[in-house]
N, C-alpha and C. Protein backbone atom coordinates (compact mmCIF):
# COMPACT_ATOMS: atom_id res chain seq x y z
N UNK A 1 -13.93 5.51 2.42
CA UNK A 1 -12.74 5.78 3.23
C UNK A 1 -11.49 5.24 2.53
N UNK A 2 -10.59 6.10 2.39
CA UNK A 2 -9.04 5.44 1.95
C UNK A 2 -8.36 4.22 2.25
N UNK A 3 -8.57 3.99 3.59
CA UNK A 3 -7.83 3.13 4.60
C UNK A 3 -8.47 1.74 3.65
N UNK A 4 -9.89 1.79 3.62
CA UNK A 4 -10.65 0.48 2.72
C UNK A 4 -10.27 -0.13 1.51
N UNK A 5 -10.37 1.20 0.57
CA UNK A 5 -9.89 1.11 -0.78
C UNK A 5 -8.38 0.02 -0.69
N UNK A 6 -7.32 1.29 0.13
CA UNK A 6 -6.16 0.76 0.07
C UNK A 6 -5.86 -0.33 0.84
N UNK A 7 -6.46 -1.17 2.05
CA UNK A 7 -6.68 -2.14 2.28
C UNK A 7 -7.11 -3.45 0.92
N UNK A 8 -8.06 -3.26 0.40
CA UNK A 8 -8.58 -4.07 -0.76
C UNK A 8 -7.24 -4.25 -1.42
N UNK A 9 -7.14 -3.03 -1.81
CA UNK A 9 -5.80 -3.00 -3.35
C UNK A 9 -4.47 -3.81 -2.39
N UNK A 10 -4.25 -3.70 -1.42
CA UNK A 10 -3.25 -4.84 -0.99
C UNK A 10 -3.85 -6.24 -0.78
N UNK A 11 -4.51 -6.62 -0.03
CA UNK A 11 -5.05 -8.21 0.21
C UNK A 11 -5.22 -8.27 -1.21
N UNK A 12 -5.70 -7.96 -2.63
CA UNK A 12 -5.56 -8.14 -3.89
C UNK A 12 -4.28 -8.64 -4.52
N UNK A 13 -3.21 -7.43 -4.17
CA UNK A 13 -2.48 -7.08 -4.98
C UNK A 13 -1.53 -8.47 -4.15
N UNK A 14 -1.57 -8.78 -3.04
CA UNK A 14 -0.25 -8.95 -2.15
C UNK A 14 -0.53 -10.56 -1.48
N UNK A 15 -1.72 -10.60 -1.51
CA UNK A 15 -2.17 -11.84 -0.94
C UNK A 15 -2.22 -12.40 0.55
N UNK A 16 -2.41 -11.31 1.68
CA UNK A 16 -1.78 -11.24 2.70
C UNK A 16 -3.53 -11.45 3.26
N UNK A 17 -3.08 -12.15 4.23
CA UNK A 17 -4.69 -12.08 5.10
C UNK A 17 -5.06 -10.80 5.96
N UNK A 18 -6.54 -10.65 4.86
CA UNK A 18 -6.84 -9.28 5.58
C UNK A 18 -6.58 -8.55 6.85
N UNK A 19 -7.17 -9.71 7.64
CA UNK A 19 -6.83 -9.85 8.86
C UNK A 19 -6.05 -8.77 9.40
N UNK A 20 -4.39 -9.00 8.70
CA UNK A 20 -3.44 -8.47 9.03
C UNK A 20 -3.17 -6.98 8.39
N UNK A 21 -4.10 -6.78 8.01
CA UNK A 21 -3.64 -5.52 7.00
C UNK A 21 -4.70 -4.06 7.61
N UNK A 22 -3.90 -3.33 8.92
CA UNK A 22 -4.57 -2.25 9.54
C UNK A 22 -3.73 -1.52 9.59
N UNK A 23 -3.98 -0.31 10.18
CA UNK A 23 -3.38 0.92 9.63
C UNK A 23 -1.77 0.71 10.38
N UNK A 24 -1.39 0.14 11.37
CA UNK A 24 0.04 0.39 11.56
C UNK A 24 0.74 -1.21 11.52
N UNK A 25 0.39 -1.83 10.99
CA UNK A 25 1.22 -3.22 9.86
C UNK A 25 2.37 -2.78 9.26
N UNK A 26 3.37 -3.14 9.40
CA UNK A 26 4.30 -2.76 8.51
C UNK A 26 4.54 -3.67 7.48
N UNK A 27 4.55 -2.86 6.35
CA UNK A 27 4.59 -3.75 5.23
C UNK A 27 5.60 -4.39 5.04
N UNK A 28 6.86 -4.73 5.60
CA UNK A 28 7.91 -6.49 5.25
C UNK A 28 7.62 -6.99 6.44
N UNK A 29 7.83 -6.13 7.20
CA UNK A 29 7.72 -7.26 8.73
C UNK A 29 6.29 -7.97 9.30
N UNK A 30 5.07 -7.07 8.90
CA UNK A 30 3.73 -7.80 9.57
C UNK A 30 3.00 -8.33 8.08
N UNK A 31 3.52 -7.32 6.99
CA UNK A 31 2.66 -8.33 5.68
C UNK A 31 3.69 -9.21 5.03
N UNK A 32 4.71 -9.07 5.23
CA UNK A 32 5.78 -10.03 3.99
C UNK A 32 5.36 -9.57 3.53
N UNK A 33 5.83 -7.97 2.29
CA UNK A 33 6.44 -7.48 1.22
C UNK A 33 7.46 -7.94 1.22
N UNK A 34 7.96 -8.11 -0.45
CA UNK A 34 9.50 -7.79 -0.88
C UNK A 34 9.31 -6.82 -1.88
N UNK A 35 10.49 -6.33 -2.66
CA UNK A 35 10.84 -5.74 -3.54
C UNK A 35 9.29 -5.48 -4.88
N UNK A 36 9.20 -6.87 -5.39
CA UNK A 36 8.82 -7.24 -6.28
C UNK A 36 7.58 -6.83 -5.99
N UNK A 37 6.86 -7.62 -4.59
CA UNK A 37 5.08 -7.44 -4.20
C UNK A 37 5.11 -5.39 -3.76
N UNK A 38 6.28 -4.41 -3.84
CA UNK A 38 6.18 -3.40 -3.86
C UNK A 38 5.79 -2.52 -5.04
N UNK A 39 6.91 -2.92 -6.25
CA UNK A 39 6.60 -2.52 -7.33
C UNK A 39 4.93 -3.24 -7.69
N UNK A 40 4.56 -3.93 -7.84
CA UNK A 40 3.11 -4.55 -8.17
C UNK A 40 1.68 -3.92 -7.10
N UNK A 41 2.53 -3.41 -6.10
CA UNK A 41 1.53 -2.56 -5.19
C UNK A 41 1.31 -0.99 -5.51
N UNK A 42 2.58 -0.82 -5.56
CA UNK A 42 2.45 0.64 -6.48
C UNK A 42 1.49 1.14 -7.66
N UNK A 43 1.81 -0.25 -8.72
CA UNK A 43 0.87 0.20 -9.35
C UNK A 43 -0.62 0.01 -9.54
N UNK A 44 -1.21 -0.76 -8.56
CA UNK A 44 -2.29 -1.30 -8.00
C UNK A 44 -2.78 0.14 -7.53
N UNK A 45 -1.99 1.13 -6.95
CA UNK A 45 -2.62 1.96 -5.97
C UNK A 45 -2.53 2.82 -7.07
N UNK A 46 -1.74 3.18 -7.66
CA UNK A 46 -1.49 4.23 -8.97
C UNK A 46 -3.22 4.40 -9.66
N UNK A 47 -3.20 2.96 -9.95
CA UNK A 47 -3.90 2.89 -10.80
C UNK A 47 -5.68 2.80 -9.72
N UNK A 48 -6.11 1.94 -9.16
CA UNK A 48 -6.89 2.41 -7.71
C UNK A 48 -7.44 3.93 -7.55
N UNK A 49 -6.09 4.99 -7.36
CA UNK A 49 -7.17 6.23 -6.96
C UNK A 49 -6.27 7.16 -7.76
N UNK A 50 -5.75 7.14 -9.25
CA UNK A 50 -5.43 7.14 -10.38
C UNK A 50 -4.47 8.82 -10.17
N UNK A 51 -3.30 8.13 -9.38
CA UNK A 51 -2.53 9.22 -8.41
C UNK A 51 -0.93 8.82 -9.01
N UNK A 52 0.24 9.71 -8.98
CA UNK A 52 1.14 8.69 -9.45
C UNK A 52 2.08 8.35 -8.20
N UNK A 53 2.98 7.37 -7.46
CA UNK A 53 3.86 6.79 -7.03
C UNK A 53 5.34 7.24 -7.51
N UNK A 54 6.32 8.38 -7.30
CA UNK A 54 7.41 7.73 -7.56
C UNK A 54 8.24 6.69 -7.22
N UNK A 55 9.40 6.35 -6.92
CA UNK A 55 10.01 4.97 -6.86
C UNK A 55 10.31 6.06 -5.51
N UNK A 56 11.06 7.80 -5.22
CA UNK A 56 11.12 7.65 -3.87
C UNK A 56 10.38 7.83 -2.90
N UNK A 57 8.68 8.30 -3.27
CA UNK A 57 7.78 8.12 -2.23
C UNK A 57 7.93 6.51 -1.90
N UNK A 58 7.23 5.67 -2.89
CA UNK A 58 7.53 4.26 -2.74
C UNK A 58 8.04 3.53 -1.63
N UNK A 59 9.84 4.33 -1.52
CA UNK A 59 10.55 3.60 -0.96
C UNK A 59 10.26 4.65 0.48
N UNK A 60 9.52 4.89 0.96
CA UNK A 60 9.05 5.71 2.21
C UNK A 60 7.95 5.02 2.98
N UNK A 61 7.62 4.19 2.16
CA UNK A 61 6.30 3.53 2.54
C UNK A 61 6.55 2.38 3.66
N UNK A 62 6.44 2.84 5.13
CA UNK A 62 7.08 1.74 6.18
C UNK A 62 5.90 0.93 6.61
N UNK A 63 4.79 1.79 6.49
CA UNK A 63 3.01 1.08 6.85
C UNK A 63 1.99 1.57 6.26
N UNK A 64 0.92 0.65 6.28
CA UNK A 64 0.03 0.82 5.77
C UNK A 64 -0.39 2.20 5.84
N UNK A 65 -0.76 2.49 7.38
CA UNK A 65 -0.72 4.19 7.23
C UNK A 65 -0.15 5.20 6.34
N UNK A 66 1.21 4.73 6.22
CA UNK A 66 1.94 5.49 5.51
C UNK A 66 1.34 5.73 4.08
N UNK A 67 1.03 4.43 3.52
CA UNK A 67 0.54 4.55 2.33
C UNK A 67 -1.39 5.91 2.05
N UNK A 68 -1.77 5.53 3.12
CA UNK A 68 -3.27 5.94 3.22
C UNK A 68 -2.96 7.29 3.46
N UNK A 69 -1.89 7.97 4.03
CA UNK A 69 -1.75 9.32 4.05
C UNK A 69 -1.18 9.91 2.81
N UNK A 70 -0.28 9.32 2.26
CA UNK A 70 0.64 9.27 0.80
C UNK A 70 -1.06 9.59 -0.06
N UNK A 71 -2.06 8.80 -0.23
CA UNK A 71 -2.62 8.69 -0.98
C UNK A 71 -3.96 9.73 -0.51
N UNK A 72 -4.34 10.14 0.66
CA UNK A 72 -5.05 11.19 0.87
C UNK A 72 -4.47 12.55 0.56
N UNK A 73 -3.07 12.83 0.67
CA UNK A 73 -2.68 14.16 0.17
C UNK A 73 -2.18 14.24 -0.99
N UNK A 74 -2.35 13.29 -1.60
CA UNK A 74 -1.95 13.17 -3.28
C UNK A 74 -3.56 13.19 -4.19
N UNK A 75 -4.98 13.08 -3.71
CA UNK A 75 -5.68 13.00 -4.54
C UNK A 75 -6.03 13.88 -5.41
């Protein structure tokens, strides 16, 4: 399942307790992202299900969901 993968590749990439990381988390406000833990997530996932990220999908990314759909219609 996507949601797993891309779960992993953040608590990895981001250091956030799993816990907190389900499909409608928003990534600054319920995980603490910044800038920096974005770019380093990007390419975690890039590279993960070997898809590419531009900088303005990227900056679209409000939740986790967001990302797991980004990355199911991009495979």
């Amino acid at each position: 399942m996507t949601f797993e993968k891309v779960k992993e590749t953040i608590v990895a990439t981001v250091n956030c307790d799993e816990e907190k990381v389900v499909l409608e988390a928003k990534l600054k406000e319920d995980l603490g992202l910044d800038s920096l833990d974005a770019v380093e997530l990007n390419m975690a996932l890039e590279e993960a299900f070997d898809i590419s990220i531009s900088d303005e999908d990227l900056m679209k990314f409000v939740s986790v969901k967001d990302i797991v759909d980004f990355v199911d219609s991009n495979k």
